[in-house]
Protein backbone atom coordinates (compact mmCIF):
# COMPACT_ATOMS: atom_id res chain seq x y z
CA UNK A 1 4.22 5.07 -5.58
CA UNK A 2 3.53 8.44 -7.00
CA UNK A 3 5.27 8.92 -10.54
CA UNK A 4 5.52 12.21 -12.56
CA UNK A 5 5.13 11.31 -16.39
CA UNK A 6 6.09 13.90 -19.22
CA UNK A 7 4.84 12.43 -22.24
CA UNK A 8 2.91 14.21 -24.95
CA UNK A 9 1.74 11.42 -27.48
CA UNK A 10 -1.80 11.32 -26.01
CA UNK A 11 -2.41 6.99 -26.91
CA UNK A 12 1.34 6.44 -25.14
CA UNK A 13 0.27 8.31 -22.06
CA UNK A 14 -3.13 6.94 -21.99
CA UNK A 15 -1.47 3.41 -22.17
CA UNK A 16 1.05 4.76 -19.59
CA UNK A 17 -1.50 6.27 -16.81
CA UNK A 18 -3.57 2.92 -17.21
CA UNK A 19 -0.90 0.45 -17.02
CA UNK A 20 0.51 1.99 -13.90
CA UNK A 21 -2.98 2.98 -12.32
CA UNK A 22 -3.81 -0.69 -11.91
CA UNK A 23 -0.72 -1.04 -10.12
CA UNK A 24 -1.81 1.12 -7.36
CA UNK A 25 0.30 4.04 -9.00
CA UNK A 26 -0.40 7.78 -8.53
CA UNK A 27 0.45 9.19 -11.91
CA UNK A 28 0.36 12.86 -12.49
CA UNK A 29 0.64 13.28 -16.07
CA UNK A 30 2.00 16.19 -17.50
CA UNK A 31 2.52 17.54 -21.35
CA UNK A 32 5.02 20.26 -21.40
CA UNK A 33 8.43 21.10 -19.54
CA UNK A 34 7.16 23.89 -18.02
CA UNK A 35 4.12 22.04 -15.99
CA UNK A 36 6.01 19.14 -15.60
CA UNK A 37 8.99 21.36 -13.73
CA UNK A 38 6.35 23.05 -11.83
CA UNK A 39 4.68 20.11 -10.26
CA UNK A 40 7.99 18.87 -9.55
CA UNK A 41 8.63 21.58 -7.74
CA UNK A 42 5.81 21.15 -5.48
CA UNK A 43 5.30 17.06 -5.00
CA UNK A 44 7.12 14.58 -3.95
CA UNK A 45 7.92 12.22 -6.40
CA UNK A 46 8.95 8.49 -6.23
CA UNK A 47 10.07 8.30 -9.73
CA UNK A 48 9.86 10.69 -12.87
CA UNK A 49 9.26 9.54 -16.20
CA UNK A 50 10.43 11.90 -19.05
CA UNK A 51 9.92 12.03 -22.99
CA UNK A 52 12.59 13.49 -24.45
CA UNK A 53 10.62 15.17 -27.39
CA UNK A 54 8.20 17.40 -26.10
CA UNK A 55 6.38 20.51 -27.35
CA UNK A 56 8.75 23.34 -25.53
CA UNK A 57 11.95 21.30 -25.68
CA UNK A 58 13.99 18.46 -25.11
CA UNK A 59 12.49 16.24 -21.58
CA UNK A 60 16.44 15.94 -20.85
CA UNK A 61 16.97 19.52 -19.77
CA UNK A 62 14.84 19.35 -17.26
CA UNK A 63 16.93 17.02 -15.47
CA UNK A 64 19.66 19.33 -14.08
CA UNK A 65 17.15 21.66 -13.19
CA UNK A 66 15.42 19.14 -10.70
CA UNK A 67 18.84 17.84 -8.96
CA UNK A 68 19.85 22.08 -8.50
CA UNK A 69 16.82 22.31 -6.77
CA UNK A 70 16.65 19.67 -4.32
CA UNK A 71 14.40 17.10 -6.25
CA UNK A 72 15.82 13.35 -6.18
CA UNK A 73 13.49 11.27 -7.57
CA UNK A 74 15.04 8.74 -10.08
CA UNK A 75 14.61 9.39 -13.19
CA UNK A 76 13.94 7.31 -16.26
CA UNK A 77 13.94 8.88 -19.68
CA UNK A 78 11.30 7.42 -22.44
CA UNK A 79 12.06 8.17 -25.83
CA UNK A 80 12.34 7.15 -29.86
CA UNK A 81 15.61 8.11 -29.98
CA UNK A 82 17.75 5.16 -29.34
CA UNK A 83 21.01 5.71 -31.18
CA UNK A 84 24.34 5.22 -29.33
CA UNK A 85 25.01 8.60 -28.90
CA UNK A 86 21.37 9.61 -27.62
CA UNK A 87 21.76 7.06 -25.18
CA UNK A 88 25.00 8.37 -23.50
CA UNK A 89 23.61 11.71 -24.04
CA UNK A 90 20.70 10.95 -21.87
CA UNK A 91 22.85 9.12 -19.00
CA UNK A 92 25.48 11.82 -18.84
CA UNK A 93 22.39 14.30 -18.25
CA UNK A 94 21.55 12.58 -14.96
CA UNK A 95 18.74 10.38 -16.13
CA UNK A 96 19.16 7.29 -13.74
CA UNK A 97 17.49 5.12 -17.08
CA UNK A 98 16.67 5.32 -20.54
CA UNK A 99 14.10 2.60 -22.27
CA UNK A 100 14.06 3.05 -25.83
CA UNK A 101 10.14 2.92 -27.81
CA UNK A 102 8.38 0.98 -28.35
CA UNK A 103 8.68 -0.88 -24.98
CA UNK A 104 6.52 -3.64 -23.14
CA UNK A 105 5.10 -2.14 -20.12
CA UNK A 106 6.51 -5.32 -18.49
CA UNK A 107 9.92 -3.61 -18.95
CA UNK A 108 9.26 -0.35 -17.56
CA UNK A 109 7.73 -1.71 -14.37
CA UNK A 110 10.71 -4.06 -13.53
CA UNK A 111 13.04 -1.08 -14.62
CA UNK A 112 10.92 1.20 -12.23
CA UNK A 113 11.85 -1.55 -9.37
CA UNK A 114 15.17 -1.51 -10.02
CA UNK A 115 15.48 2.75 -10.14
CA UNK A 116 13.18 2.15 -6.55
CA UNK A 117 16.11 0.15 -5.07
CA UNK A 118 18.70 1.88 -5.59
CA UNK A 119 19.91 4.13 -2.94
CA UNK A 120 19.62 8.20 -3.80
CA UNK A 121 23.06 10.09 -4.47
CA UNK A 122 21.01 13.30 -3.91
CA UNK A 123 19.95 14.25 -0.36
CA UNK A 124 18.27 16.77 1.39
CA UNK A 125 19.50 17.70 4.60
CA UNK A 126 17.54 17.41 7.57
CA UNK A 127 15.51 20.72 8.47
CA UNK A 128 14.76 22.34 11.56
CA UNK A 129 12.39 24.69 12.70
CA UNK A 130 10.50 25.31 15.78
CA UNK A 131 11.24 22.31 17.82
CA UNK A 132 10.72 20.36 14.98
CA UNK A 133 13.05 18.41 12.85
CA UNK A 134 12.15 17.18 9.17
CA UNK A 135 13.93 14.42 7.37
CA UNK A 136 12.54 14.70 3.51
CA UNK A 137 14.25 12.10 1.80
CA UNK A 138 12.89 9.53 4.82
CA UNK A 139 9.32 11.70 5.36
CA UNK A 140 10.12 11.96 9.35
CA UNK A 141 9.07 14.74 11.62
CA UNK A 142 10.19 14.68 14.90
CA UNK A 143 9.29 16.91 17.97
CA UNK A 144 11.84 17.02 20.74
CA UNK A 145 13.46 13.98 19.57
CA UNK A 146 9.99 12.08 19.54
CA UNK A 147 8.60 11.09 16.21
CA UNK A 148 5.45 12.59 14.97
CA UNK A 149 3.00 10.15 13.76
CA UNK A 150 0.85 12.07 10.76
CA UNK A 151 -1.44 10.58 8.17
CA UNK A 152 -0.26 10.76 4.54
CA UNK A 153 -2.51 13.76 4.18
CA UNK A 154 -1.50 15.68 6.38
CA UNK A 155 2.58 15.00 6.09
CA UNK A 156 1.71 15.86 2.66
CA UNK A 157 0.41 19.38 3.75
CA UNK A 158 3.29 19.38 6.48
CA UNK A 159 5.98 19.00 4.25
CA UNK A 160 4.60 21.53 1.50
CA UNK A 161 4.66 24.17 4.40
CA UNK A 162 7.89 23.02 5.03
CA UNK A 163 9.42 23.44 1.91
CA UNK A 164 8.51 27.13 2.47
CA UNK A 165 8.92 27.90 5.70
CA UNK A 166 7.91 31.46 6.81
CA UNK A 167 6.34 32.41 3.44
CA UNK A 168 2.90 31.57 2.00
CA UNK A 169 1.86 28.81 -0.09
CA UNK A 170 -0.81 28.98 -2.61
CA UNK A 171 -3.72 27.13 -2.08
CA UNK A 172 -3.44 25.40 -5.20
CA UNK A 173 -0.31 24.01 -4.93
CA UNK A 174 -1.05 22.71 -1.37
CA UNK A 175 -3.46 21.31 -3.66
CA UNK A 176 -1.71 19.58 -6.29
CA UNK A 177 0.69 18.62 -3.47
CA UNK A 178 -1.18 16.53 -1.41
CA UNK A 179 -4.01 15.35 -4.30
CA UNK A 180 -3.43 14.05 -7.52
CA UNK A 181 -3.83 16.12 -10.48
CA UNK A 182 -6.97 14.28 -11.71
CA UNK A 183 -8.47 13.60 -8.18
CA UNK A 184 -12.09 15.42 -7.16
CA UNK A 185 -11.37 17.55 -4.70
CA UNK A 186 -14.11 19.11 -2.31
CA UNK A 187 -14.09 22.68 -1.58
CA UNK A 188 -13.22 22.52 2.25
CA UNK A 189 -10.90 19.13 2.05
CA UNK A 190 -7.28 20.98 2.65
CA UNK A 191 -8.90 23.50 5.22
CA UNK A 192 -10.45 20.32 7.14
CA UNK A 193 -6.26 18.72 7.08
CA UNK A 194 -4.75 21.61 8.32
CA UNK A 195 -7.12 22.18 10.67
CA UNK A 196 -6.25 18.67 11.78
CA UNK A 197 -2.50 19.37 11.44
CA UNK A 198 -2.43 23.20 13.33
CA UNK A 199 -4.10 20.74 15.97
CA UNK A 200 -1.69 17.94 16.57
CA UNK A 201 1.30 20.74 16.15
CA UNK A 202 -0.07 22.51 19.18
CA UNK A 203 -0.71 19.43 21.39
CA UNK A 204 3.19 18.54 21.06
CA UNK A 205 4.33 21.88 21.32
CA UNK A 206 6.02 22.03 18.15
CA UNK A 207 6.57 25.48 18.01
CA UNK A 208 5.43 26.36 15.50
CA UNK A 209 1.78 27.83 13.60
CA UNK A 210 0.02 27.94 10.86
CA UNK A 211 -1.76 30.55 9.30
CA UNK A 212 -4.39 31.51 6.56
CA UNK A 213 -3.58 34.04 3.91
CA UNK A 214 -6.90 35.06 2.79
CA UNK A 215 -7.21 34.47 -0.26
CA UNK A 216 -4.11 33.32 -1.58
CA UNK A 217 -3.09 30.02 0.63
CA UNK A 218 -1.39 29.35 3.92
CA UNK A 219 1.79 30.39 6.12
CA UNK A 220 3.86 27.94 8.53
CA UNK A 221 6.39 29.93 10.68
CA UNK A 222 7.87 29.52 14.13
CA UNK A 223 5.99 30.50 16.75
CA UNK A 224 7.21 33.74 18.18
């Protein structure tokens, strides 16, 4: 599970990151709208956890923002402010939960289970270019009607590309993408992934390349 967590109260994230770390989570943890919309914007989420009182605003607007741009990871808000009315307030924003603090981690990770099981209201068509089609919301490529078996890496890379189809991506969010915020990453990693994935696209006949933008990132268009 990777989770996006907006919390700025460094001990409550700390806790956070930890708790869910030894649970095999990927947690990218972010301090700010702004980052926090801009990593949604790029990875693929299984869950988002927001604060609602952050340093540039209030973790609830960031909600409609997400769903008018395609992203449909549940979200659950985390917050002091537990009155009635915040409550509603935070429901009728689109926030799939809302645990009040203080809160036993116990709580949030049955809560997370329960977000996880519901079925998504928000979908995202399924894409095609080349002779490829791309379900997002199940992670499926398919060539020809044949599914395309990729490693996590690599679908990773794939459906960054994807996203932008026939312009180019910057290398860092590629990146951020396809690595976790805090992971090491080696210098040639991504070039050695899609170097493996321009491979395995051209020994299906996928129709479709991928090119580097010196400099600045990569390009995935159809082939012409």
């Amino acid at each position: 599970m990777r989770i996006l967590l907006l919390e700025d109260e460094p001990e409550m994230a700390s806790a956070l990151c930890s708790a869910l770390r030894t649970r095999d989570a990927l947690v990218d943890h972010m301090t700010t709208l702004a980052d926090a919309e801009e990593a949604a914007m790029v990875v693929v989420y299984d869950v988002i956890l927001l604060d609602r009182q952050v340093p540039d605003g209030d973790g609830l607007s960031l909600i409609p923002k997400l769903r008018s741009n395609g992203v449909s990871a549940p979200v659950i808000v985390l917050t002091a402010r537990g009155e009635l009315d915040d409550r509603i307030d935070g429901l009728d924003s689109g926030a799939d939960d809302y645990l009040v603090k203080p809160f036993a981690v116990e709580e949030l990770l049955a809560r997370l289970r329960a977000v996880m099981r519901r079925p998504s209201d928000v979908r995202v068509d399924v894409v095609n270019f080349g002779q490829v089609s791309y379900d997002f919301d199940g992670r499926e490529a398919q060539v020809n009607g044949c599914r395309l078996d990729l490693p996590r890496r690599e679908l990773l890379v794939f459906e960054t590309l994807a996203r932008r189809i026939g312009r180019t991506v910057q290398r860092h969010m590629l990146e951020e993408a396809v690595y976790g915020f805090d992971d090491d990453i080696q210098s040639n990693t991504l070039d050695a992934h899609i170097s493996r994935l321009r491979r395995k696209l051209i020994s299906v006949d996928a129709g479709l390349e991928i090119h580097p933008v010196r400099g600045i990132g990569y390009l995935m268009k159809p082939t012409s």
